[in-house]
C-alpha atoms as a PDB file:
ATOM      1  CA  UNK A   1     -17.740  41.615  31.250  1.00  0.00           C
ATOM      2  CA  UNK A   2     -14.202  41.574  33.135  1.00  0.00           C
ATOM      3  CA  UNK A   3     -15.092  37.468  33.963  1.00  0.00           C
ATOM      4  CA  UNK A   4     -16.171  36.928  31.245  1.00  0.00           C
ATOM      5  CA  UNK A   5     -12.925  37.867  29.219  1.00  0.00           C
ATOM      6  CA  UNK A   6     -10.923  36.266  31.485  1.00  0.00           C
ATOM      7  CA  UNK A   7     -12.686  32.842  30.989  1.00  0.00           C
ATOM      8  CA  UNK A   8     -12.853  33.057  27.368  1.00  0.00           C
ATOM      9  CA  UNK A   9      -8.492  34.086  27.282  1.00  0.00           C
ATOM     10  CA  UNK A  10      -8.653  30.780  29.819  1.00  0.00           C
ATOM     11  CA  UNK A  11     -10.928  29.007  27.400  1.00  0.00           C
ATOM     12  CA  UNK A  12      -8.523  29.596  24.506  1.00  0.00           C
ATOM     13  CA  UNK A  13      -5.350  29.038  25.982  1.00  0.00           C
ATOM     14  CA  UNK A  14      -6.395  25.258  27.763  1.00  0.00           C
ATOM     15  CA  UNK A  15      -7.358  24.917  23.989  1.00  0.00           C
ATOM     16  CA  UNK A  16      -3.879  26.168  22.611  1.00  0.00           C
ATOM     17  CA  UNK A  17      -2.380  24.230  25.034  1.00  0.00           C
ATOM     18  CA  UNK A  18      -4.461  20.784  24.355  1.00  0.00           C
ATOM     19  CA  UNK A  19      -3.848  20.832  20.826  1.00  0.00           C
ATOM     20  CA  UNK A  20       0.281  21.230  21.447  1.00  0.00           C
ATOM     21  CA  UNK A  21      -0.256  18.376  23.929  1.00  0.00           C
ATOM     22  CA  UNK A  22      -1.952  16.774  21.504  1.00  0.00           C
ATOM     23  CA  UNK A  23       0.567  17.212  18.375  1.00  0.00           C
ATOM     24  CA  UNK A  24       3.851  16.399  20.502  1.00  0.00           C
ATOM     25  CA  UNK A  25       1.857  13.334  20.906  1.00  0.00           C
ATOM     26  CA  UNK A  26       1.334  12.602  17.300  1.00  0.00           C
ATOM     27  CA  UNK A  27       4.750  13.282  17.223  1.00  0.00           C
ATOM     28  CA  UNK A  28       6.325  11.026  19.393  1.00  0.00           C
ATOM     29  CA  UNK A  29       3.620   7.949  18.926  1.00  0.00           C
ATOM     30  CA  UNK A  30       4.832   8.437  15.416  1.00  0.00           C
ATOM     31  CA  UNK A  31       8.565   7.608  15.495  1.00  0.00           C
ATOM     32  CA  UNK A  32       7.557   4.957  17.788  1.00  0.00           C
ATOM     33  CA  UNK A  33       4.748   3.037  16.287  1.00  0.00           C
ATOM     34  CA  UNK A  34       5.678  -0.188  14.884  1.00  0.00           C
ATOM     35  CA  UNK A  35       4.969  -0.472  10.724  1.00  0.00           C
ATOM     36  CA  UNK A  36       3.240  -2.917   8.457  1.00  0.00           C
ATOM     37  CA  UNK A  37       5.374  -1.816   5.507  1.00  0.00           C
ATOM     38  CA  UNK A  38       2.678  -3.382   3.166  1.00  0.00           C
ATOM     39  CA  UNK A  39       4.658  -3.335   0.266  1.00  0.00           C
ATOM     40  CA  UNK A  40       7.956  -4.368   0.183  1.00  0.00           C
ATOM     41  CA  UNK A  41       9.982  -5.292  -2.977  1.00  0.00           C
ATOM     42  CA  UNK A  42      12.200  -8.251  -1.747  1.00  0.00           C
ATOM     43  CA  UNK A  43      14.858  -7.951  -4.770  1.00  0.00           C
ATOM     44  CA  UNK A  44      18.430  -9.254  -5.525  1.00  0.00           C
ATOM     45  CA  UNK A  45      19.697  -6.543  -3.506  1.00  0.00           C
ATOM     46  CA  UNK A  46      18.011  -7.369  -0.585  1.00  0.00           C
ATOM     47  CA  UNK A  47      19.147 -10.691   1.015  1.00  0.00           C
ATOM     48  CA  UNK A  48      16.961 -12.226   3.983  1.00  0.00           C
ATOM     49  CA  UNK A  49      19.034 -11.190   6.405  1.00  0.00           C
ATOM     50  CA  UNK A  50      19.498  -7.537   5.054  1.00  0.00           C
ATOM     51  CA  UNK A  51      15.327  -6.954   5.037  1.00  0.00           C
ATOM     52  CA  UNK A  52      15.210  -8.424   8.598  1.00  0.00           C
ATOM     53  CA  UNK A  53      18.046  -6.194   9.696  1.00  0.00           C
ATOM     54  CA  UNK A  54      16.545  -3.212   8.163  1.00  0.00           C
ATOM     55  CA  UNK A  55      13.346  -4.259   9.520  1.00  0.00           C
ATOM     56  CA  UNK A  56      14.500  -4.198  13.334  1.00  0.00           C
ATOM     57  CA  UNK A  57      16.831  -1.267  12.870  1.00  0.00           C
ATOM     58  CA  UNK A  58      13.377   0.946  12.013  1.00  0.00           C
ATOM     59  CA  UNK A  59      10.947  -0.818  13.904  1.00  0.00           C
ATOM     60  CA  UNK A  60       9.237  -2.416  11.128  1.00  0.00           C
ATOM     61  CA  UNK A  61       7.298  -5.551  12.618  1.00  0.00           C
ATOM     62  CA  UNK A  62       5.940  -7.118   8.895  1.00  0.00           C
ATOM     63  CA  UNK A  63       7.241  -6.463   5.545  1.00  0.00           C
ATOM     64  CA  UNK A  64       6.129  -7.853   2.029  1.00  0.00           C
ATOM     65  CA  UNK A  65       2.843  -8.108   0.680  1.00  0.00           C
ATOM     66  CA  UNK A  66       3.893  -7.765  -2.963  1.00  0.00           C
ATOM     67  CA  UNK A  67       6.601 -10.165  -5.354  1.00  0.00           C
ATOM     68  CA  UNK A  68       9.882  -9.859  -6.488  1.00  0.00           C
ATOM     69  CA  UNK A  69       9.150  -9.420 -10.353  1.00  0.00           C
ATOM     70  CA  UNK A  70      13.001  -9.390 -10.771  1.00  0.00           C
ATOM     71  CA  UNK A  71      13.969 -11.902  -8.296  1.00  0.00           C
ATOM     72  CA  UNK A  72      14.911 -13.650  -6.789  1.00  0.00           C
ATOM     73  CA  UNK A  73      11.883 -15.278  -7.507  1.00  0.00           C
ATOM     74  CA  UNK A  74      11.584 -17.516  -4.511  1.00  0.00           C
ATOM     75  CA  UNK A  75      10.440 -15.779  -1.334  1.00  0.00           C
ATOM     76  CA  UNK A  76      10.726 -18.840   0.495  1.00  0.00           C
ATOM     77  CA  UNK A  77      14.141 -17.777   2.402  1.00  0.00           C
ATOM     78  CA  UNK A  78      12.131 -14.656   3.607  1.00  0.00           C
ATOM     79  CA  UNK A  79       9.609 -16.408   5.175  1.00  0.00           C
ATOM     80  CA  UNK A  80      12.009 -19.138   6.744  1.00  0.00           C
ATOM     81  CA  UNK A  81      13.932 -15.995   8.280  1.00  0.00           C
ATOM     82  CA  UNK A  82      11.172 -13.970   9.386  1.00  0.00           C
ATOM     83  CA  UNK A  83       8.406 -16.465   9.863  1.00  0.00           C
ATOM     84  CA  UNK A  84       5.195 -14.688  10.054  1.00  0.00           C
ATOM     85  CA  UNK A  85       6.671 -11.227   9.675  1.00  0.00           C
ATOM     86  CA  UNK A  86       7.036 -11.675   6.453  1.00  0.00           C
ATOM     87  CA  UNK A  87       3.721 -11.293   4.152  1.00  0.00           C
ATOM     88  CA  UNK A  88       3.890 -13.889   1.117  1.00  0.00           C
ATOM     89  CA  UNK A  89       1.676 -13.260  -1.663  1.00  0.00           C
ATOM     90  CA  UNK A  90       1.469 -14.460  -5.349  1.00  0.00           C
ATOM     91  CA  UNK A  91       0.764 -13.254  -8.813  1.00  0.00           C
ATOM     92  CA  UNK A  92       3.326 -10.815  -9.589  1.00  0.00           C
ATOM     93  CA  UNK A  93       5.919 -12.870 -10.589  1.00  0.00           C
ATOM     94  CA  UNK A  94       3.754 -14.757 -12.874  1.00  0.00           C
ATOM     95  CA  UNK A  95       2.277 -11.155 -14.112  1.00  0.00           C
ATOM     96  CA  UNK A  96       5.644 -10.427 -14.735  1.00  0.00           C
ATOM     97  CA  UNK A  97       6.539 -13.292 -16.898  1.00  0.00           C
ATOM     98  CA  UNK A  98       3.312 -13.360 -19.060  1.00  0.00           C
ATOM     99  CA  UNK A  99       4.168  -9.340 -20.092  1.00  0.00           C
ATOM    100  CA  UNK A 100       8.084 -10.557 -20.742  1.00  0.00           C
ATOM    101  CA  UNK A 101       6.393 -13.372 -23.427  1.00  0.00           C
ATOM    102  CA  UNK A 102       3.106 -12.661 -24.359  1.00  0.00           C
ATOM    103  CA  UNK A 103       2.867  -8.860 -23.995  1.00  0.00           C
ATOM    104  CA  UNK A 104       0.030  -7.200 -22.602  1.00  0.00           C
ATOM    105  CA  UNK A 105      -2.217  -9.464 -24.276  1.00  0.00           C
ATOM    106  CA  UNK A 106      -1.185 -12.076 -22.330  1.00  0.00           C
ATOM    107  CA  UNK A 107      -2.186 -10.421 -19.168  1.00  0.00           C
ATOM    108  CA  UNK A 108      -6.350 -11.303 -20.010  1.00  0.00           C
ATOM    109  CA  UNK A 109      -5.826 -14.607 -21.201  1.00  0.00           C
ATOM    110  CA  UNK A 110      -7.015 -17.190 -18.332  1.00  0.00           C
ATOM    111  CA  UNK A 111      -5.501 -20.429 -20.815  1.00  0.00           C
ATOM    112  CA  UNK A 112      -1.911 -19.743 -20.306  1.00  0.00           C
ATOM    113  CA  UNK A 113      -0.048 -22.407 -18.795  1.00  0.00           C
ATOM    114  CA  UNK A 114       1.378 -19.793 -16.220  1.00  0.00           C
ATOM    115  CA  UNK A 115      -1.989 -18.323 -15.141  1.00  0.00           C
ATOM    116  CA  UNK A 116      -3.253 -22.073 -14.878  1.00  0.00           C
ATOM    117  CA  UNK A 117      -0.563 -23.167 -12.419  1.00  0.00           C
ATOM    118  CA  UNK A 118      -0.901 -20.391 -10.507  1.00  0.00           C
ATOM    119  CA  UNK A 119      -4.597 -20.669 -10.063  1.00  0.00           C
ATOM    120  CA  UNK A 120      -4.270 -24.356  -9.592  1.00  0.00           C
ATOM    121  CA  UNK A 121      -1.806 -24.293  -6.595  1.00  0.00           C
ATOM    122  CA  UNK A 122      -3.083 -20.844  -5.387  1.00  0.00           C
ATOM    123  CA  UNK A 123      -5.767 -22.651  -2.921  1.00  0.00           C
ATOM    124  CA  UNK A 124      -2.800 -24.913  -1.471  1.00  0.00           C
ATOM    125  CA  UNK A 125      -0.410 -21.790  -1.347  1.00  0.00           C
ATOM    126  CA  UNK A 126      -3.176 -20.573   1.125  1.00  0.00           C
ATOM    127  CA  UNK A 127      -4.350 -23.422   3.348  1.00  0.00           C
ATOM    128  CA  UNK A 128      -0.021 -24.055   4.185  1.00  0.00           C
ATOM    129  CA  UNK A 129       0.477 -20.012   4.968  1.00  0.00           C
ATOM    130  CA  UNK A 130       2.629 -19.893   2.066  1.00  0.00           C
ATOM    131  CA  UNK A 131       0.552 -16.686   0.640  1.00  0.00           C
ATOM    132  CA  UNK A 132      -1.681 -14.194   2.222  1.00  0.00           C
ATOM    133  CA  UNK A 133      -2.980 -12.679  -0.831  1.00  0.00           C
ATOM    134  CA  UNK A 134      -1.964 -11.864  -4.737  1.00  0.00           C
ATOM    135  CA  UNK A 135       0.080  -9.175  -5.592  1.00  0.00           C
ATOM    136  CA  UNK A 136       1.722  -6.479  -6.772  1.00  0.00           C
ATOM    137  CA  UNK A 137      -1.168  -7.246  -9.462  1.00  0.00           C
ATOM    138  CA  UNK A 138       0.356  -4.243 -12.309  1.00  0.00           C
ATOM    139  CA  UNK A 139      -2.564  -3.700 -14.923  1.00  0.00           C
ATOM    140  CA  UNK A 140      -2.588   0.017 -15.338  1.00  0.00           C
ATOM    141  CA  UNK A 141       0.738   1.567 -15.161  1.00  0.00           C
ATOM    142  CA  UNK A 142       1.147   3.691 -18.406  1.00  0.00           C
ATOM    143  CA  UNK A 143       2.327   7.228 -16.983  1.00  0.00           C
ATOM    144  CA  UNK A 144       3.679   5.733 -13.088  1.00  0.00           C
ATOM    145  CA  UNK A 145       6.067   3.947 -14.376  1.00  0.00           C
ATOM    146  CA  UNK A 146       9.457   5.174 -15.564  1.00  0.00           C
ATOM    147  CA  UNK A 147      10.460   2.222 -17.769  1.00  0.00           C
ATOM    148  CA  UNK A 148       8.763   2.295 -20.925  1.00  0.00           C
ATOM    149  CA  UNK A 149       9.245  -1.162 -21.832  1.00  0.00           C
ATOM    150  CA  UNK A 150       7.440  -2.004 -18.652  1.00  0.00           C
ATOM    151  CA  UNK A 151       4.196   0.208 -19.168  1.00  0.00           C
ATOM    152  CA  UNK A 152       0.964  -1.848 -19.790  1.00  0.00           C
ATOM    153  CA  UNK A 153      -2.835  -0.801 -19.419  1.00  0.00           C
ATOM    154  CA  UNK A 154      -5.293  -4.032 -20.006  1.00  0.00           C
ATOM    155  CA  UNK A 155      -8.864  -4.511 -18.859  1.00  0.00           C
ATOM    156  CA  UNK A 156      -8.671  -4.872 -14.700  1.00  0.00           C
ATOM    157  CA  UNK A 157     -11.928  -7.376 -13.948  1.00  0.00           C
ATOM    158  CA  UNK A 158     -10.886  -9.755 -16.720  1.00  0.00           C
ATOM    159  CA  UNK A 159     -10.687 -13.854 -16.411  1.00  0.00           C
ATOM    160  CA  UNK A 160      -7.319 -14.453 -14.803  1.00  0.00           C
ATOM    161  CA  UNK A 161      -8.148 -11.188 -12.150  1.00  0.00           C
ATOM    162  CA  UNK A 162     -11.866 -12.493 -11.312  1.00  0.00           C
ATOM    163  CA  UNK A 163     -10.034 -15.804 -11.093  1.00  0.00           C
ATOM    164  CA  UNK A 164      -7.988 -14.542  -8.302  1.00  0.00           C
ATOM    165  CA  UNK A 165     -10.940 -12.882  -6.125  1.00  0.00           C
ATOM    166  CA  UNK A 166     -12.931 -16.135  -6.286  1.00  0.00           C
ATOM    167  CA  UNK A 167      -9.719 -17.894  -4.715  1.00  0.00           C
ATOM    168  CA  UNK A 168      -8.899 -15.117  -2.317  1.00  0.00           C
ATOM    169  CA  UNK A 169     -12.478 -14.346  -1.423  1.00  0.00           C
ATOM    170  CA  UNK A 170     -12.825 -18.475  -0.255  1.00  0.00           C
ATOM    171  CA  UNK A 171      -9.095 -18.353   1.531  1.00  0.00           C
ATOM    172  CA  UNK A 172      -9.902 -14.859   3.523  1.00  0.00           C
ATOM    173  CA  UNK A 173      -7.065 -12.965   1.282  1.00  0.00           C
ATOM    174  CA  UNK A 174      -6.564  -9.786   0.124  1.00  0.00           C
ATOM    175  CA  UNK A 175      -5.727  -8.442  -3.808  1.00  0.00           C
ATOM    176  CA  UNK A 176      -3.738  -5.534  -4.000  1.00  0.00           C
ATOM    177  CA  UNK A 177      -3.963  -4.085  -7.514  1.00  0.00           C
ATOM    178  CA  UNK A 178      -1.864  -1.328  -9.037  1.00  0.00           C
ATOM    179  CA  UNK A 179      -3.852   0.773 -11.565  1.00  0.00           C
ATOM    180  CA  UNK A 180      -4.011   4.303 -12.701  1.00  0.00           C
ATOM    181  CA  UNK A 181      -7.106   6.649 -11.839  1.00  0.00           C
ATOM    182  CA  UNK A 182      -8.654   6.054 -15.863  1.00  0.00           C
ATOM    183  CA  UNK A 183     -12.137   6.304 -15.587  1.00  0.00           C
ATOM    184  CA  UNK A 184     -12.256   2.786 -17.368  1.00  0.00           C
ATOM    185  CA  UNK A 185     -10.167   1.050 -15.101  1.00  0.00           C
ATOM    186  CA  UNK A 186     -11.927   2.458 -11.735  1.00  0.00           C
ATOM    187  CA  UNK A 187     -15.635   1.340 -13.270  1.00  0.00           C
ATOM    188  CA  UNK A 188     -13.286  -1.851 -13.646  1.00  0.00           C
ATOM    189  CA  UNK A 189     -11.368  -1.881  -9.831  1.00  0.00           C
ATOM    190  CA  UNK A 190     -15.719  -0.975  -8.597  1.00  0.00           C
ATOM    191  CA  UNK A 191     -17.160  -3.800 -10.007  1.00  0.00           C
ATOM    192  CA  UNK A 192     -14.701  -6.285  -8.623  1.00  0.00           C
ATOM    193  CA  UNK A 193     -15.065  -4.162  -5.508  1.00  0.00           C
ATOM    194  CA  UNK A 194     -18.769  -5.209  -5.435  1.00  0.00           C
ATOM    195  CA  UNK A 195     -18.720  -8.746  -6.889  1.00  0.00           C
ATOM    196  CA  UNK A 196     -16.456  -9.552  -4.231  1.00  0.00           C
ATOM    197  CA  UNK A 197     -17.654  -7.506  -1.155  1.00  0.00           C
ATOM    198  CA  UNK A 198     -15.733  -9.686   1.635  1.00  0.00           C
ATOM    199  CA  UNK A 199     -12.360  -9.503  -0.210  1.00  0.00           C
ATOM    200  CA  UNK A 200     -10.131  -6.721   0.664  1.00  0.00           C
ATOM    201  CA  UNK A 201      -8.720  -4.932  -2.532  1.00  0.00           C
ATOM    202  CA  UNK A 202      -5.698  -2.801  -1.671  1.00  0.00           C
ATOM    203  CA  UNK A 203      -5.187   0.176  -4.038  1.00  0.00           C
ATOM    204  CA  UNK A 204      -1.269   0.255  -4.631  1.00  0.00           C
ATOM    205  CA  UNK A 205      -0.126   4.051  -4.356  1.00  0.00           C
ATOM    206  CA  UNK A 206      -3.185   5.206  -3.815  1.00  0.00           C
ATOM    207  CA  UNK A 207      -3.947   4.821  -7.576  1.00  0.00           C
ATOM    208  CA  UNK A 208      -0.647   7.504  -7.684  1.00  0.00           C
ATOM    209  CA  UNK A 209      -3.780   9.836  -8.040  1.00  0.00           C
ATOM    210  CA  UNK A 210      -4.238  13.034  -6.998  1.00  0.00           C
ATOM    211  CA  UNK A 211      -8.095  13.619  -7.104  1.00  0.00           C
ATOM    212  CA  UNK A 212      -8.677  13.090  -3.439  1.00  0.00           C
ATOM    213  CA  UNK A 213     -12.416  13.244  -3.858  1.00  0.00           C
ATOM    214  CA  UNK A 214     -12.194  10.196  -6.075  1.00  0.00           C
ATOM    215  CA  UNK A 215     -10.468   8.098  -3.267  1.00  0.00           C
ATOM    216  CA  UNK A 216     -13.303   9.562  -0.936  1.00  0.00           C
ATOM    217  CA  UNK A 217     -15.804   8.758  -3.288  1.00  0.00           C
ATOM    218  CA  UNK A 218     -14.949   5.285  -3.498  1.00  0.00           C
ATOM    219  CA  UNK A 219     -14.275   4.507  -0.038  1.00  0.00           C
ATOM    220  CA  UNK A 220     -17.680   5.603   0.430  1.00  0.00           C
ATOM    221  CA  UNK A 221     -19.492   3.488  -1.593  1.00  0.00           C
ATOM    222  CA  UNK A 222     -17.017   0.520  -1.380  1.00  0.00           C
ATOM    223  CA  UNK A 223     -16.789  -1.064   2.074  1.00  0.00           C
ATOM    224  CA  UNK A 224     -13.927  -3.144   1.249  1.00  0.00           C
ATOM    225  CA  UNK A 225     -11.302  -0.593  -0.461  1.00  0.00           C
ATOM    226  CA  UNK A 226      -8.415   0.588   0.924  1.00  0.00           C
ATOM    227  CA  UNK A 227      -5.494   2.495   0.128  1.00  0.00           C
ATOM    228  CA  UNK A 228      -1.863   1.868   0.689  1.00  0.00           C
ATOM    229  CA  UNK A 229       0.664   5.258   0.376  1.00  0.00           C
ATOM    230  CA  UNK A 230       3.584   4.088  -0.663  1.00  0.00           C
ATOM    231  CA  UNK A 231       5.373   5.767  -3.647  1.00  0.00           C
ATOM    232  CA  UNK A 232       3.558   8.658  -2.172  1.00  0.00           C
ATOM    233  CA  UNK A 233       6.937  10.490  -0.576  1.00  0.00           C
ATOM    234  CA  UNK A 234       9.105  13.246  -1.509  1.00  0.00           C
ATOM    235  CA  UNK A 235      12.352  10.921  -1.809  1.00  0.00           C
ATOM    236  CA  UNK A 236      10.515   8.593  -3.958  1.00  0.00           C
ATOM    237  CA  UNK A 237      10.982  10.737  -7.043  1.00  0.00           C
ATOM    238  CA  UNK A 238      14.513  11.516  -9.073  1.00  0.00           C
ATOM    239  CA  UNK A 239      12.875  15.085  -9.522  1.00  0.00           C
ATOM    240  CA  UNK A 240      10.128  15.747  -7.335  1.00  0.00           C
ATOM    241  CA  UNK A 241       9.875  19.557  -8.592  1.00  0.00           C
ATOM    242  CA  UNK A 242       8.686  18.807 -11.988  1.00  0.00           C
ATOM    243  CA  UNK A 243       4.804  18.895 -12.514  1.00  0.00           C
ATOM    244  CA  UNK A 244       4.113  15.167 -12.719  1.00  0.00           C
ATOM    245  CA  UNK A 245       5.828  14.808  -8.645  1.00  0.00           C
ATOM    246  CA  UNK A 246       4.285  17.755  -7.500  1.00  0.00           C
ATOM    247  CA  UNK A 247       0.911  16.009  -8.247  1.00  0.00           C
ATOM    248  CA  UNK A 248       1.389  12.604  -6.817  1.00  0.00           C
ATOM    249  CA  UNK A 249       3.492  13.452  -3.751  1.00  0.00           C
ATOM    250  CA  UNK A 250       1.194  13.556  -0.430  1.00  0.00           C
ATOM    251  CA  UNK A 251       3.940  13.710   2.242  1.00  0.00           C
ATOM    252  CA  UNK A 252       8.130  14.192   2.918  1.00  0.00           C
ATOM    253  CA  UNK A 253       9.941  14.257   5.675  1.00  0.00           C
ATOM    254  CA  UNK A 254       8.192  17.109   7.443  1.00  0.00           C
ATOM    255  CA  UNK A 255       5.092  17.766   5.397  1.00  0.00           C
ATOM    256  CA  UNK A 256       2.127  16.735   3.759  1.00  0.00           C
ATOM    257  CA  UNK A 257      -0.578  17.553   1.734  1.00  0.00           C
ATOM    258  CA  UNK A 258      -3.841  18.646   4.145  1.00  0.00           C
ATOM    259  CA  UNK A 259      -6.446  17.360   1.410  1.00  0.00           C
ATOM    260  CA  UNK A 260      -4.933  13.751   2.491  1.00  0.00           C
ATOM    261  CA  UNK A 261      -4.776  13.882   5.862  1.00  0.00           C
ATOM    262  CA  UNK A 262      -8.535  14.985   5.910  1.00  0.00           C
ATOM    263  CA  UNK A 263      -9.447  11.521   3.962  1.00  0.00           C
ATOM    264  CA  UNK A 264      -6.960   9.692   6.148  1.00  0.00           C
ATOM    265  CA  UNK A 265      -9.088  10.683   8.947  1.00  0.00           C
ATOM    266  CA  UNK A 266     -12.224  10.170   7.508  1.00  0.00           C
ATOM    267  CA  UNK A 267     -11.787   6.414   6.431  1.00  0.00           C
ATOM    268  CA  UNK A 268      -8.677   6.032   9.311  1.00  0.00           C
ATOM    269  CA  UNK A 269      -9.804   2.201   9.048  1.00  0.00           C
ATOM    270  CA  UNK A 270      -8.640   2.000   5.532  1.00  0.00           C
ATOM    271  CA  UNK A 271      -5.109   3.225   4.960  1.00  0.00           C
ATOM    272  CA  UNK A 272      -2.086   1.779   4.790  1.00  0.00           C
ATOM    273  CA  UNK A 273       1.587   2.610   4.251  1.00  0.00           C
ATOM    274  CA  UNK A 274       4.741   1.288   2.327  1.00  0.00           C
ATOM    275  CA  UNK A 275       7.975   1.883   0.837  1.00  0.00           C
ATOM    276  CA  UNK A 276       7.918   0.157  -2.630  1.00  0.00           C
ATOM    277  CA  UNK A 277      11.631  -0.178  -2.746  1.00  0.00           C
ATOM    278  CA  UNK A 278      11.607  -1.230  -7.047  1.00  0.00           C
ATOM    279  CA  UNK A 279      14.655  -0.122  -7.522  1.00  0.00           C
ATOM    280  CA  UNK A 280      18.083  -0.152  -5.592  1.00  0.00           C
ATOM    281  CA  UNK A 281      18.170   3.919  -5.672  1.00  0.00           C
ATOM    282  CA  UNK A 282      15.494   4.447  -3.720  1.00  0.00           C
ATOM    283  CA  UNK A 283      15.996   5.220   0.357  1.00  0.00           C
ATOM    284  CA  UNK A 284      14.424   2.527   2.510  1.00  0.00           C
ATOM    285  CA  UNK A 285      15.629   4.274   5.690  1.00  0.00           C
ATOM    286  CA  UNK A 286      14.624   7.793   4.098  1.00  0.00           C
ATOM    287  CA  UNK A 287      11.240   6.307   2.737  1.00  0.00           C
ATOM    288  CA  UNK A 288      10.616   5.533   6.534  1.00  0.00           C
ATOM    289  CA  UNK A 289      11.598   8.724   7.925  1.00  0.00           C
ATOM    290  CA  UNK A 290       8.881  10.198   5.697  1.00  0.00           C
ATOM    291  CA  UNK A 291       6.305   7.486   6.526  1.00  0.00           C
ATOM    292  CA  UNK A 292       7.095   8.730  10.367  1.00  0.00           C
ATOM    293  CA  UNK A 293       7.954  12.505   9.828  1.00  0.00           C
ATOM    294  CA  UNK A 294       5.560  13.824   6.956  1.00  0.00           C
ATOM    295  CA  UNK A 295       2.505  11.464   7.239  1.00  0.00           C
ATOM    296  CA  UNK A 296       1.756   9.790  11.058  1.00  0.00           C
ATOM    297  CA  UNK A 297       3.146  12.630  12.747  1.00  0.00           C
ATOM    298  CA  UNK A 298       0.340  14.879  11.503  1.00  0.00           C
ATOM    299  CA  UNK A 299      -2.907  12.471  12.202  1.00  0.00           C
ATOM    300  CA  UNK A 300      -4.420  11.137  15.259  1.00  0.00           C
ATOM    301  CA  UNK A 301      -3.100   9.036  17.898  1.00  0.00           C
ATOM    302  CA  UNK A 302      -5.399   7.009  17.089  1.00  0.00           C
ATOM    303  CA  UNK A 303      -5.454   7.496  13.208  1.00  0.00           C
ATOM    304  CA  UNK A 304      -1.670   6.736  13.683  1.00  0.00           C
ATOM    305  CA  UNK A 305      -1.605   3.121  15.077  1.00  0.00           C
ATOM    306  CA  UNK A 306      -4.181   2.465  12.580  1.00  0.00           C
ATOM    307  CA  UNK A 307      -2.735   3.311   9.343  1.00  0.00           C
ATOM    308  CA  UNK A 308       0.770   2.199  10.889  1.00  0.00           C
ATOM    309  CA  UNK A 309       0.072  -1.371  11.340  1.00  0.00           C
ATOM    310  CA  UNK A 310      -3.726  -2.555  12.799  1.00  0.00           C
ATOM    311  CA  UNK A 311      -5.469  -1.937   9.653  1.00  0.00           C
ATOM    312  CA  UNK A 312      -2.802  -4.067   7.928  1.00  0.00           C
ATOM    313  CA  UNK A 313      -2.928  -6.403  10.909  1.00  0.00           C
ATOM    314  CA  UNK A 314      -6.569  -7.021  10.410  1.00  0.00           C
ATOM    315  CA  UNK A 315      -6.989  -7.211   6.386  1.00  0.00           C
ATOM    316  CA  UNK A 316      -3.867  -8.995   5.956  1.00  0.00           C
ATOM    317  CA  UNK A 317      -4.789 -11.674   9.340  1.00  0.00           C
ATOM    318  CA  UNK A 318      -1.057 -10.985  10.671  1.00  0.00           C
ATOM    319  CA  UNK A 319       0.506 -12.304  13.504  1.00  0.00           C
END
């Protein structure tokens, strides 16, 4: 009985002792890891050669994959700078424009001579590396965004979006999509899911929902979903104590929600992360501290490398 206590207190302490090894780790592989910061605002504030300094300065190795809805509207200069660390896409500036004129109308409505140049020149943009995908693609934003004016909710799998697949789904691209959890627009986000099975459809924010079995449910039953976390974080939010934060903020500095973390390592091949700099008050630096601190720190080793930058790596075709 003596032995046998004394291998079971030896049992539990190599186990204590793995899992510290283990978390310190996490922990380190974390503020180490290289980041696909798969969605990046490039706005007036941010000059070429500010994003590429930022960039090194917090070991972020690609940056972009959405527009700049308020310019400057050319991305070009980013992409000269950073070559293929930069990820071009289209379709937000031109989203962007049709809601200035038309309203929210306009977003459905495939005959607009905006939506027709775009999906003229979009196969082009492609085959020369000038895009890797469409988006920030904003069709459901009513309660995430602060700015009234700017709040839209139209049907998701309409013309101008199918439009967009078909194009992607020929040129290996990806669609990243920002939309609310409505039951409406996720039968919506499902059915492109499944029309287009090969394209990769990137769920900005997570859907800024906070039904985790949703996300789980989904990623289940849609091979070709995936999530990225930005506008997830603590910092993100002028006052992340009121009822609305509390619900849509997964991770800060030094936490994060467990519920997440669980999904994160159940799908590990299907998360992403980002900063979503929209505006000039929020934190890049802080945003990334949170990225390293709250959420990699606390998954895998392997989880972390995923979700930092191979999953982005292999949906996005970086270099």
């Amino acid at each position: 009985m003596k032995v046998k206590k004394i291998l079971l207190a030896s049992l539990i302490t190599l186990s204590f002792s793995t899992f510290a090894n283990e978390a310190d780790a996490a922990k380190k592989l974390a503020q180490e890891v290289p980041i696909a910061d798969v969605h990046r605002h490039v706005q007036k504030w941010v000059s070429p050669e500010l994003l590429k300094q930022q960039m090194e300065k917090n070991n972020v190795r690609w940056s972009g994959a959405v527009g700049a809805p308020f310019g400057p509207f050319d991305t070009a200069p980013y992409s000269r700078l950073l070559k293929n660390k930069y990820i071009p896409t289209a379709g937000q500036v031109e989203l962007s424009d049709i809601f200035g004129v038309h309203g929210a109308a306009g977003l459905t409505d495939i005959n607009l001579r905006t939506y027709q140049e775009l999906l003229e020149s979009a196969d082009k943009l492609f085959l020369s590396g000038q895009i890797k995908g469409f988006g920030e693609l904003i069709l459901n934003n009513k309660q995430s965004n602060p700015n009234v004016s700017f709040r839209r909710k139209v049907k998701i799998d309409s013309a101008p979006i199918d439009a967009m697949f078909t194009i992607a789904d020929k040129n290996k691209g990806f669609v990243q999509i920002h939309s609310e959890d409505d039951a409406d627009s996720i039968e919506e986000l499902k059915s492109l899911s499944n029309k287009y099975k090969n394209t990769a459809l990137i769920l900005s924010h997570c859907l800024f929902t906070s039904n985790v079995e949703l996300i789980r449910s989904l990623m289940a039953n849609s091979s070709n979903i995936y999530c990225e976390m930005s506008a997830r974080s603590r910092s993100h939010f002028p006052n992340p104590d009121s009822e609305k934060a509390k619900l849509w903020i997964v991770y800060s500095e030094d936490s994060v929600k467990p519920e997440w973390i669980n999904l994160i390592e159940e799908f590990p091949n299907r998360f992403m992360v980002g900063t979503d700099t929209y505006n000039p008050r929020i934190n890049f630096e802080k945003n990334i501290e949170e990225i390293r601190g709250g959420l990699l720190s606390n998954l895998k080793p392997s989880t972390i490398e995923l979700v930092a930058y191979k999953n982005a790596v292999r949906v996005m075709r970086l270099e």
